[in-house]
C-alpha atoms as a PDB file:
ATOM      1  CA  UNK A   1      16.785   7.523  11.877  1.00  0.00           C
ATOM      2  CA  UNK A   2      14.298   7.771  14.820  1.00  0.00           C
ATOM      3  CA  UNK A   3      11.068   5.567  15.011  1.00  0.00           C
ATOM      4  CA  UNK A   4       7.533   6.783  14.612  1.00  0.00           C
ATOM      5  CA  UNK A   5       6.100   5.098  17.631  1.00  0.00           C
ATOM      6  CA  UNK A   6       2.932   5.056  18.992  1.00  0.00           C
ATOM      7  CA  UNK A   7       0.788   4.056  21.943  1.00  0.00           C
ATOM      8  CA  UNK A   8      -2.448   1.672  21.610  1.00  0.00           C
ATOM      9  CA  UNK A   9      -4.741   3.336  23.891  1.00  0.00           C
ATOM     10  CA  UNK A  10      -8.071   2.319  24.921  1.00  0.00           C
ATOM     11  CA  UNK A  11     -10.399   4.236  26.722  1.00  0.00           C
ATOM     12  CA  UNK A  12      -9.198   2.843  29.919  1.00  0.00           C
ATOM     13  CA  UNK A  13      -5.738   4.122  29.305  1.00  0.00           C
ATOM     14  CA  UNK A  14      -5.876   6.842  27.250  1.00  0.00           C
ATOM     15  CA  UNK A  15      -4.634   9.033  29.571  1.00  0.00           C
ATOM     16  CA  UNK A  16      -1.605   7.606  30.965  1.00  0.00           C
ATOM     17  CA  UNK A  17      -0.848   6.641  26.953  1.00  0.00           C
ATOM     18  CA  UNK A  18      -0.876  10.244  26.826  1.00  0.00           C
ATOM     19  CA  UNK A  19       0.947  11.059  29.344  1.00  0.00           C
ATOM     20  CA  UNK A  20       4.169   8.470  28.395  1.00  0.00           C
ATOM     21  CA  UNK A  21       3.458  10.133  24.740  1.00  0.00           C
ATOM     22  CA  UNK A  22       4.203  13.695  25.648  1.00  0.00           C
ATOM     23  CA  UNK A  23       6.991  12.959  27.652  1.00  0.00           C
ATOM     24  CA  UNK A  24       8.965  11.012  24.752  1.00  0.00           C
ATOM     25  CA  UNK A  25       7.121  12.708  22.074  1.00  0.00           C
ATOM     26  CA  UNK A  26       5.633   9.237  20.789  1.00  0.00           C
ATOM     27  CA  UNK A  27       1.963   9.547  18.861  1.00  0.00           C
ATOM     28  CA  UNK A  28      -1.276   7.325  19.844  1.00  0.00           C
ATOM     29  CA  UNK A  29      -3.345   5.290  18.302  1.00  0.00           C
ATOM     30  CA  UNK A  30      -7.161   5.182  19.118  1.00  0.00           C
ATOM     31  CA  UNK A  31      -8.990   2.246  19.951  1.00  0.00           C
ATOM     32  CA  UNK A  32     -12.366   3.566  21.034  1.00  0.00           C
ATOM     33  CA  UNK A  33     -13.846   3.639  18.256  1.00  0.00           C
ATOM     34  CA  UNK A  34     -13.269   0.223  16.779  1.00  0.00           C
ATOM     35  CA  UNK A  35     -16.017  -1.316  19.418  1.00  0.00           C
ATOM     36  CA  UNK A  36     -19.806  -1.634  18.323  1.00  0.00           C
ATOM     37  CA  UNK A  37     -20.679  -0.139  22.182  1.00  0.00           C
ATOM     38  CA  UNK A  38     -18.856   3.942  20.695  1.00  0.00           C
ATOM     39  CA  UNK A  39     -19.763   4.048  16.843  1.00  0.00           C
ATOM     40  CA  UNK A  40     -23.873   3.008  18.205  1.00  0.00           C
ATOM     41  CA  UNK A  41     -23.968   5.483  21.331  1.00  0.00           C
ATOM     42  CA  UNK A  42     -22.654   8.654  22.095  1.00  0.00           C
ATOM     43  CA  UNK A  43     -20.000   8.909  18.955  1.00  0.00           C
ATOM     44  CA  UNK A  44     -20.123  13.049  18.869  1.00  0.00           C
ATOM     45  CA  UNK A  45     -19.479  12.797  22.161  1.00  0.00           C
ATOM     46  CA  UNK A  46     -16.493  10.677  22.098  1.00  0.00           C
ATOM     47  CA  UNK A  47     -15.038  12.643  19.575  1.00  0.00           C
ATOM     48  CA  UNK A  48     -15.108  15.989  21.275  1.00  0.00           C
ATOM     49  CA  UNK A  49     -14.088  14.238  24.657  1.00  0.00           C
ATOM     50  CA  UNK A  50     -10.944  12.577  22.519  1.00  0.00           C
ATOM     51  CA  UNK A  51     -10.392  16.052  20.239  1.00  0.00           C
ATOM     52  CA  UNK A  52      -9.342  17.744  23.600  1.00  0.00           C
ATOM     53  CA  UNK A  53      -7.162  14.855  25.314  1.00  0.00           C
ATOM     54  CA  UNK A  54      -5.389  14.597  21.757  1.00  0.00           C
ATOM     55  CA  UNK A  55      -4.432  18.334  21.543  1.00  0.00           C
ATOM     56  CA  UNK A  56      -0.942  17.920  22.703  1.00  0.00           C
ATOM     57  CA  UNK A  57      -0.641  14.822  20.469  1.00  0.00           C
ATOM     58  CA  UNK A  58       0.756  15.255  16.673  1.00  0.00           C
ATOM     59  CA  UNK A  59       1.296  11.695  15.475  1.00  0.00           C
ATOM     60  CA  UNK A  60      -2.308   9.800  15.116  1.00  0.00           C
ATOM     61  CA  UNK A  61      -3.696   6.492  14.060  1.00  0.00           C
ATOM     62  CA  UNK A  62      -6.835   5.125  14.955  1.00  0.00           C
ATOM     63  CA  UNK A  63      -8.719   0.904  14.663  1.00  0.00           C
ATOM     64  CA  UNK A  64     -11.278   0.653  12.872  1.00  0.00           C
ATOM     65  CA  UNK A  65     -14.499  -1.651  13.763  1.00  0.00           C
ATOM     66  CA  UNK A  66     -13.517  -5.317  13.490  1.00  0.00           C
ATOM     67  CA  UNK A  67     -15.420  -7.183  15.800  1.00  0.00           C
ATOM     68  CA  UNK A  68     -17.624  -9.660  13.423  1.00  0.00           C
ATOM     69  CA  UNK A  69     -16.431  -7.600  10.494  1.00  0.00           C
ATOM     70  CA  UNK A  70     -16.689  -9.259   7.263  1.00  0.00           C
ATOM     71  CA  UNK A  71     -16.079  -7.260   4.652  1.00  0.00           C
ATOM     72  CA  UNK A  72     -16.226  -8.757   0.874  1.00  0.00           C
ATOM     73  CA  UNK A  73     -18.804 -11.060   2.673  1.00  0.00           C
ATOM     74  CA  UNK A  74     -21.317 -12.462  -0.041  1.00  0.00           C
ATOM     75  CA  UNK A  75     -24.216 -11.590   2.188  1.00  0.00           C
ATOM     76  CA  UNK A  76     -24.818  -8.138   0.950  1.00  0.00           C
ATOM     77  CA  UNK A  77     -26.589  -7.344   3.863  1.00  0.00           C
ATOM     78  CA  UNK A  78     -23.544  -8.231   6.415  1.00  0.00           C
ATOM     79  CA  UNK A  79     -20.974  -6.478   3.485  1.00  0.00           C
ATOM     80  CA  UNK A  80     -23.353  -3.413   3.293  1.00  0.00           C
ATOM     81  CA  UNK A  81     -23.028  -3.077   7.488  1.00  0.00           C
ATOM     82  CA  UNK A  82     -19.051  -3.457   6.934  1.00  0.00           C
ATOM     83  CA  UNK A  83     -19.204  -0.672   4.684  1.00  0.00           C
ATOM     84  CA  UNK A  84     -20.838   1.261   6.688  1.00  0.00           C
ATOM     85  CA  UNK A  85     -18.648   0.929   9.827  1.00  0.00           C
ATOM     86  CA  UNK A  86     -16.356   1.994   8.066  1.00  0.00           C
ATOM     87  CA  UNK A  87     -16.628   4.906   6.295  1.00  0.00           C
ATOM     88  CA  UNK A  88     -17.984   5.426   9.772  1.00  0.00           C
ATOM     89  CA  UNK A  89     -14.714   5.213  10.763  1.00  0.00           C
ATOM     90  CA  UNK A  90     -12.815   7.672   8.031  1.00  0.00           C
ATOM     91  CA  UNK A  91     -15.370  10.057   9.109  1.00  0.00           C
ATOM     92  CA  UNK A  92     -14.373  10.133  12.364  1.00  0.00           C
ATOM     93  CA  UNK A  93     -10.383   9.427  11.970  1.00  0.00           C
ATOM     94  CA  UNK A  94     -10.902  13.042   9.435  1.00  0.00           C
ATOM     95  CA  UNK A  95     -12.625  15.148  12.238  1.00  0.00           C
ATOM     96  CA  UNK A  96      -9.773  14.386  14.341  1.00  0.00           C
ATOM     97  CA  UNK A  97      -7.333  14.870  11.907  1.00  0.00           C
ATOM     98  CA  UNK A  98      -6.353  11.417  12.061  1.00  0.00           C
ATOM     99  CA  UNK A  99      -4.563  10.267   8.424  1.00  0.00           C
ATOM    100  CA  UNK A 100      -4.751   6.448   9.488  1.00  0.00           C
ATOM    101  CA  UNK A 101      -7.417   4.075   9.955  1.00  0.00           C
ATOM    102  CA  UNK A 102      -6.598   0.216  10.207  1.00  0.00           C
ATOM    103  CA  UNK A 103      -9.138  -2.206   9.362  1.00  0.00           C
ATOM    104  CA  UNK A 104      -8.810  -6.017   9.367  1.00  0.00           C
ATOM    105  CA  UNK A 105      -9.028  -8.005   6.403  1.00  0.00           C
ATOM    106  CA  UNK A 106     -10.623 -11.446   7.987  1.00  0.00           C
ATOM    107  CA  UNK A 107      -9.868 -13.720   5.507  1.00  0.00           C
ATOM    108  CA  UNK A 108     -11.358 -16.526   6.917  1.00  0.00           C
ATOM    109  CA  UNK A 109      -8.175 -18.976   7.220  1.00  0.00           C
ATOM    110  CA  UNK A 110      -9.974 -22.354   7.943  1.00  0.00           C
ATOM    111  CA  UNK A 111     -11.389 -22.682   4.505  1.00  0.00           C
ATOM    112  CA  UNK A 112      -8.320 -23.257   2.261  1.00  0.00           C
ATOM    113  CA  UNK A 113     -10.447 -24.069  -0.956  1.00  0.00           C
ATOM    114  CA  UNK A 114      -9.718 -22.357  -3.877  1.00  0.00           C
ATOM    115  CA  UNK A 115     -12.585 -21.412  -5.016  1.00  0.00           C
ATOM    116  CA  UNK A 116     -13.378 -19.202  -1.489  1.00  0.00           C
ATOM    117  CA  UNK A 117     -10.088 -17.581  -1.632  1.00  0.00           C
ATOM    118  CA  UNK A 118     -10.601 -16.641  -5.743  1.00  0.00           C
ATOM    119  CA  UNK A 119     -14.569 -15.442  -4.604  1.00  0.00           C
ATOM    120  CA  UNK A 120     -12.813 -13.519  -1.221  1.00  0.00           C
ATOM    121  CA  UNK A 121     -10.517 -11.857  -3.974  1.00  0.00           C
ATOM    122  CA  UNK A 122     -12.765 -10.545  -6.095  1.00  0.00           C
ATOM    123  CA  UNK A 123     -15.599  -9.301  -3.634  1.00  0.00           C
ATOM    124  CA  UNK A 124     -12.921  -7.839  -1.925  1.00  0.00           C
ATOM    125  CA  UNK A 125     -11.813  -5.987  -5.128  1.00  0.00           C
ATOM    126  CA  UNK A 126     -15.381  -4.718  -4.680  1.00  0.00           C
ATOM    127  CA  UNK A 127     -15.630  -3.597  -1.482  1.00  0.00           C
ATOM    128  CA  UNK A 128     -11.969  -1.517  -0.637  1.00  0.00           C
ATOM    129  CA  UNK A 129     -12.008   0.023  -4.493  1.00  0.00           C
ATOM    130  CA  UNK A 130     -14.356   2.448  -3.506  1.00  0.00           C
ATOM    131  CA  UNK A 131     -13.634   2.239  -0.137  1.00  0.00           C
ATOM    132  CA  UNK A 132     -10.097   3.511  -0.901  1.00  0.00           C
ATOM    133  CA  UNK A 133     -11.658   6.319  -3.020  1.00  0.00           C
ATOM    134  CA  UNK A 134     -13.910   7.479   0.321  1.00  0.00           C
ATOM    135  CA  UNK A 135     -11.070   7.585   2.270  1.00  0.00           C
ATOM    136  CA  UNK A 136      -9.201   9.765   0.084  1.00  0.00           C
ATOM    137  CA  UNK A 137     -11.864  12.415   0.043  1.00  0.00           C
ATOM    138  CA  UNK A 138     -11.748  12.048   3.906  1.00  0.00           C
ATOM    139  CA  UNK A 139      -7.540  12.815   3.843  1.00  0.00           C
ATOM    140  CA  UNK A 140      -7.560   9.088   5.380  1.00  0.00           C
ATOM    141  CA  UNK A 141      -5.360   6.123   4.322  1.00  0.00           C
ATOM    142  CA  UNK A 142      -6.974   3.092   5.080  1.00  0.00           C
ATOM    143  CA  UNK A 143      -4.396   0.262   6.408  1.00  0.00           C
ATOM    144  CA  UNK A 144      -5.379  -3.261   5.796  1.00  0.00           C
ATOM    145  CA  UNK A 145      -4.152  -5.668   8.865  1.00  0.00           C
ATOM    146  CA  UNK A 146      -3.164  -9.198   8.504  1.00  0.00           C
ATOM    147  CA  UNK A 147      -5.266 -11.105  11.094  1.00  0.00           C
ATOM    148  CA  UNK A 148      -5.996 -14.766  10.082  1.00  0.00           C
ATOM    149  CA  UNK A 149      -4.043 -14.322   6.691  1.00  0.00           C
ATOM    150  CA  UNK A 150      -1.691 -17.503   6.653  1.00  0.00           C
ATOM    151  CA  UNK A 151       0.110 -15.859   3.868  1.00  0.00           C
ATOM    152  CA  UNK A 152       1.023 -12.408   2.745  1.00  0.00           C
ATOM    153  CA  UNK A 153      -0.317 -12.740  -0.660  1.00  0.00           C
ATOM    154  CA  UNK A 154      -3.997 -12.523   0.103  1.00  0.00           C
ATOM    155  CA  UNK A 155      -3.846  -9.283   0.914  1.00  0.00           C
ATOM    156  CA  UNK A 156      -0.629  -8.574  -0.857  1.00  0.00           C
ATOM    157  CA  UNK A 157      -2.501  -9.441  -4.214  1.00  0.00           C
ATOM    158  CA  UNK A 158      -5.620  -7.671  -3.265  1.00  0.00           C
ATOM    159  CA  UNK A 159      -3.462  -4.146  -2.659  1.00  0.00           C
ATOM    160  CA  UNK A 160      -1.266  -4.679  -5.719  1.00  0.00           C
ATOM    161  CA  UNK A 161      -4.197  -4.964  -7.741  1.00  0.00           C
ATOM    162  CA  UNK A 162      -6.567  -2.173  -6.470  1.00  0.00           C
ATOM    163  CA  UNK A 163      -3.076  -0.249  -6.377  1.00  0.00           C
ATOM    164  CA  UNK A 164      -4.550   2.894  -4.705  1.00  0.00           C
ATOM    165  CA  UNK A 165      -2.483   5.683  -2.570  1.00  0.00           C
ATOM    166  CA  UNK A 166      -5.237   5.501   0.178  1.00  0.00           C
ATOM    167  CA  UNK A 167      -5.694   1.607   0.678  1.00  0.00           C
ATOM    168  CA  UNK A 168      -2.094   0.447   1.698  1.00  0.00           C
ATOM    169  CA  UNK A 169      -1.511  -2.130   4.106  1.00  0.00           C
ATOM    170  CA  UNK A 170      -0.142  -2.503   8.053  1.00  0.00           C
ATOM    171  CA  UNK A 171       1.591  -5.200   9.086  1.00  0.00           C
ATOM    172  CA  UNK A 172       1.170  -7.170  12.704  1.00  0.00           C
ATOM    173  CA  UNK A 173       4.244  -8.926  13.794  1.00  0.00           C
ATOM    174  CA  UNK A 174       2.395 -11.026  16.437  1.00  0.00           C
ATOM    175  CA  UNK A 175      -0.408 -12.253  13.672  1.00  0.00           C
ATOM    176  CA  UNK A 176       2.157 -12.862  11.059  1.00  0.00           C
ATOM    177  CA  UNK A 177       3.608 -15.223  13.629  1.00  0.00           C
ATOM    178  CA  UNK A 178       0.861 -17.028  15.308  1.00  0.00           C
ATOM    179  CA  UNK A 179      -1.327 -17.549  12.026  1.00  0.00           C
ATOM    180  CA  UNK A 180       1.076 -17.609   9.366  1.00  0.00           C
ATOM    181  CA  UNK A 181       1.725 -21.484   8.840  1.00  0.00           C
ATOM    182  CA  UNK A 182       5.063 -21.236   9.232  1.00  0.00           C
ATOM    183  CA  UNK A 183       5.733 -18.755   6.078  1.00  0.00           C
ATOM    184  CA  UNK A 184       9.022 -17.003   6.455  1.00  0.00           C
ATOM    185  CA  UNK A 185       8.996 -13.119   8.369  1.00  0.00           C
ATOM    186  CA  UNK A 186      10.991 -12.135   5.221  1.00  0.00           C
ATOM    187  CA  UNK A 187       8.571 -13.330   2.870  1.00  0.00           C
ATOM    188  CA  UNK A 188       5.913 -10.908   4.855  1.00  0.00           C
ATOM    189  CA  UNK A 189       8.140  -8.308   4.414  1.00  0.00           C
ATOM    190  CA  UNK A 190       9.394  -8.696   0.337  1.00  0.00           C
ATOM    191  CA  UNK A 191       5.812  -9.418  -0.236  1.00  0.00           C
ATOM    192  CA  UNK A 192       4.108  -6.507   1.188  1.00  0.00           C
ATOM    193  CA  UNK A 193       6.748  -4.362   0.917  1.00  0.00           C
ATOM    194  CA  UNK A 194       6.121  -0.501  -0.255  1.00  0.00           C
ATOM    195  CA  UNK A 195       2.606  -1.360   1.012  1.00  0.00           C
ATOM    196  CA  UNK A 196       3.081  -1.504   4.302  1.00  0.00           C
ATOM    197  CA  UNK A 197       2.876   2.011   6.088  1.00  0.00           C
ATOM    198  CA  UNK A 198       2.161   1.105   9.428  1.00  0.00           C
ATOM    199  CA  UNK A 199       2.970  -1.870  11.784  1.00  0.00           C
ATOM    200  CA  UNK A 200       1.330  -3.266  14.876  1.00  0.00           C
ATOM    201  CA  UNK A 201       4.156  -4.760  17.425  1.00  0.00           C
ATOM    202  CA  UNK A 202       3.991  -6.868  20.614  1.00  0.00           C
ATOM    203  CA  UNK A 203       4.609 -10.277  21.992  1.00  0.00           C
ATOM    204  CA  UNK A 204       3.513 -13.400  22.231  1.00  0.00           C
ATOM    205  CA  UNK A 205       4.060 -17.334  23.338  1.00  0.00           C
ATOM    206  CA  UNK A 206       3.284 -18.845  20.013  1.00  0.00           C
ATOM    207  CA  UNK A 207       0.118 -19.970  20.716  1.00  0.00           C
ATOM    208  CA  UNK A 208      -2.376 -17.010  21.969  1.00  0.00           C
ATOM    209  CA  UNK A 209      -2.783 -13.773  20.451  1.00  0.00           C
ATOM    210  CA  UNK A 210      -1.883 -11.975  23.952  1.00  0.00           C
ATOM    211  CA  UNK A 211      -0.429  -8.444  23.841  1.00  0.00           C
ATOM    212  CA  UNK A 212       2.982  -8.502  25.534  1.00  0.00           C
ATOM    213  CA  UNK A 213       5.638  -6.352  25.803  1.00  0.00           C
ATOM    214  CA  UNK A 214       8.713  -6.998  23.631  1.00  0.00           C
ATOM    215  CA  UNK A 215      11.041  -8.639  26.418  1.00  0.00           C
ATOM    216  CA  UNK A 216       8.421 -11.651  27.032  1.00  0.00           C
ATOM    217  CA  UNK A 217       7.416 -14.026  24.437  1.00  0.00           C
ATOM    218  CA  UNK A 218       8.514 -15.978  20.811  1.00  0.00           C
ATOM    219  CA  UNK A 219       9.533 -13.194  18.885  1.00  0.00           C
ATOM    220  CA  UNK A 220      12.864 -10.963  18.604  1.00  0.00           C
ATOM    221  CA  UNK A 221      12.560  -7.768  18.324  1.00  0.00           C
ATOM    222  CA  UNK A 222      15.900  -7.168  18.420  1.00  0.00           C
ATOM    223  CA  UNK A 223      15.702  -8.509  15.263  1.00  0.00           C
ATOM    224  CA  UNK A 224      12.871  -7.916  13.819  1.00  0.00           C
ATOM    225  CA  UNK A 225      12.873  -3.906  14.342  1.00  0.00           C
ATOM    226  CA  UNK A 226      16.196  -3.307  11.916  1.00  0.00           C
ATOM    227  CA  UNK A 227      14.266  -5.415   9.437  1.00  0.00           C
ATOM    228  CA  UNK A 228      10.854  -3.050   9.822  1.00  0.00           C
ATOM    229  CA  UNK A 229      12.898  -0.043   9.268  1.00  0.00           C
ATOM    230  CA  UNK A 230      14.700  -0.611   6.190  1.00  0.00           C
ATOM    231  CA  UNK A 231      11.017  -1.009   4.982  1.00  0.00           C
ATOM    232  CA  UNK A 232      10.932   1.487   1.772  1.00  0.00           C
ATOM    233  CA  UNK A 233       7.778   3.644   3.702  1.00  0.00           C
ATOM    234  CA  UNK A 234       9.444   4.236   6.759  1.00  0.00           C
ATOM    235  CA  UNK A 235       6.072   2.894   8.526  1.00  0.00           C
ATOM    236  CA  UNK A 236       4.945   4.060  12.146  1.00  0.00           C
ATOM    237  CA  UNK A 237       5.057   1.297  14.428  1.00  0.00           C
ATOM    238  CA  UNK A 238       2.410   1.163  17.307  1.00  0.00           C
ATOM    239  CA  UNK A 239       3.071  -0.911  20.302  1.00  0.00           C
ATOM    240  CA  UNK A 240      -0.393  -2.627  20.558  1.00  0.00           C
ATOM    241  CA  UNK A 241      -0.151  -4.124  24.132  1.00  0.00           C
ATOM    242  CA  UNK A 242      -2.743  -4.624  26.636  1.00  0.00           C
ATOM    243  CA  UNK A 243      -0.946  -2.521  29.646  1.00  0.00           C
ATOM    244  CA  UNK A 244       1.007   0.668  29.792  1.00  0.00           C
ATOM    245  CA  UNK A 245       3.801  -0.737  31.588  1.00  0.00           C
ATOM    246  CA  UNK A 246       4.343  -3.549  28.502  1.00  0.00           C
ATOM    247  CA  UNK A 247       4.550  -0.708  26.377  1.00  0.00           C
ATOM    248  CA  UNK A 248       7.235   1.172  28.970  1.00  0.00           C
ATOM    249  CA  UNK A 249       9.237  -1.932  28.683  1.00  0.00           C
ATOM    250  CA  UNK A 250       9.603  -2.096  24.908  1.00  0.00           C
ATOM    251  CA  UNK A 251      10.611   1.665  24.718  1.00  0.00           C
ATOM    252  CA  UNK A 252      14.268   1.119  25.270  1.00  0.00           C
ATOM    253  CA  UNK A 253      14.034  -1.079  22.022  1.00  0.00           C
ATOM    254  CA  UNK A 254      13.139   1.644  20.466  1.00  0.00           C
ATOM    255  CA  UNK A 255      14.898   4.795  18.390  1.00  0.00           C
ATOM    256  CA  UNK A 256      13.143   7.595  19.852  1.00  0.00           C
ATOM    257  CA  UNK A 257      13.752  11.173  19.449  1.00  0.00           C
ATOM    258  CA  UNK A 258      13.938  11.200  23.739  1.00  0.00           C
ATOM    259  CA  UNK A 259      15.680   8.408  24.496  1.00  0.00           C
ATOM    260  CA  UNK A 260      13.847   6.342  27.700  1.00  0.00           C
ATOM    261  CA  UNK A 261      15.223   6.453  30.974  1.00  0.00           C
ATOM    262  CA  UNK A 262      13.135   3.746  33.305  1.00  0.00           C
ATOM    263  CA  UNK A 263      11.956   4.944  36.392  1.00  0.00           C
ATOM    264  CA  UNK A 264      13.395   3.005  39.425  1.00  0.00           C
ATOM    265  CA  UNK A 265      12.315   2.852  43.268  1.00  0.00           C
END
C-alpha cells in the first residue's frame, strides 16, 4: 500500500512544496491560514491566490489558527474568538475544497489537577459538539492535534465521547514524544486508534519542538511508519518540517506511488 503524503507549506515555500508535490504526486497541506496576520487581512485574497497554485494539487489539508488558541476556555469571551477562528477556518478549507482542517487541542499540561482536566473535558464537550456539526455542513473533518497532551486520553476521551464522523483526531509523532511523560508510542496509537485520520511527522532531539527531517533526531521512523500504517483509517501523513530539503530527505522513507530518486551534483 502506498502512503498519502503531504507537504507542510507555508507561504514562503509553497511553491517549491508544489513543485516536489507534482513531481511525486504527494498532496499539501496549507499553513497560511493558521496565522492571525491572513484570517485579519486580505483572506479573499489569499484564497484566490492559493485556489490557482493548488490546481494541479488533488490531496489537501490545511492548519487551522492556533496561536493563543484556547478553545473550551472558561472565558467566554476568549472561547467565543476560538470559535470563531475556526469556523473561519472550515469556511475557507470548503472554498478550496479542502476536506481537512487540524486544530490544536491546548490542553494546558502544567496544571495536572483534577478538577481542570474534568472542567477542560466538559467545556470542551461544548465547544467541538457543534463545532463538529459546522464542519460537516462545510464537507470538512476537523482533526484534533495532540500538542501539550501528556497522554492520549484527553483527547482520546473527548472524541470517543462526542463520537462524531467530522471531529476525528491527527496524531503528531514529534509532540507525542517531547510532551508525552514518557507514555508508551503504542499506547498513542491503541488509544486513539480509528480516530486518528491524519498524522503530522518530523524530527526532533528530545528536547525542542524543531521540525527535522526524519534522518536527524530521537525518533525512528523506520519504525514508527509500519506502525502508522496498520492504523485502521489508513491516515495521510504530512511531513511538517521547517525546510523543503528536510522534507526531500524523508521521502525515501516513504511508500510513494513515484518512488524518489535524490538529485546528486
Amino acid at each position: 500500500m502506498t502512503d498519502q503524503v503531504l507537504l507542510s507549506a507555508s507561504d514562503r515555500n509553497i511553491v517549491d512544496c508544489i513543485q516536489l508535490a507534482q513531481e511525486y504526486q504527494l498532496g499539501i497541506e496549507l499553513m497560511v491560514f493558521a496565522f492571525p496576520h491572513t484570517l485579519d487581512g486580505d483572506w479573499q485574497g489569499t484564497i484566490a491566490r492559493y485556489r490557482q497554485l493548488l490546481q494541479p494539487i488533488k490531496l489537501r489539508t490545511m492548519h487551522g489558527p492556533f496561536m493563543d488558541m484556547a478553545p473550551g476556555s472558561p472565558d467566554r469571551r476568549i472561547n467565543a474568538l476560538c470559535y470563531e477562528r475556526y469556523q473561519h477556518a472550515i469556511r475557507i478549507a470548503s472554498e478550496l475544497e479542502i476536506p481537512l482542517v487540524v486544530f490544536h487541542a491546548n490542553f494546558i499540561a502544567a496544571i495536572h489537577n483534577i478538577e481542570y482536566r474534568v472542567g477542560w473535558h466538559q467545556r470542551n464537550l461544548d465547544f467541538w459538539t457543534p463545532l463538529a456539526e459546522y464542519a460537516q455542513h462545510y464537507g470538512v473533518t476537523a482533526a484534533v492535534e495532540n500538542m501539550w497532551e501528556f497522554d492520549p486520553d484527553i483527547i482520546g476521551d473527548l472524541l470517543k465521547q462526542i463520537n462524531h464522523p467530522n471531529l476525528r483526531a491527527c496524531l503528531d509523532l514529534g509532540h507525542a514524544n517531547l510532551f508525552g511523560e514518557a507514555v508508551a508510542f503504542d499506547r498513542w496509537l491503541s488509544t486513539l486508534g480509528d480516530l486518528i485520520v491524519h498524522t503530522h511527522m518530523n524530527n526532533n532531539d528530545g528536547k525542542i519542538d524543531i521540525h527535522m527531517g526524519f534522518d536527524h533526531g530521537v525518533l525512528d521512523y523506520n519504525q514508527l511508519l509500519p506502525e502508522i500504517r496498520a492504523l485502521p483509517m489508513h491516515p495521510t501523513m504530512t511531513l511538517e518540517m521547517d525546510e523543503v530539503d528536510f522534507m526531500k530527505a524523508s521521502l525515501p522513507f516513504m511508500n510513494l506511488v513515484k518512488p524518489y530518486q535524490p538529485e546528486f551534483p
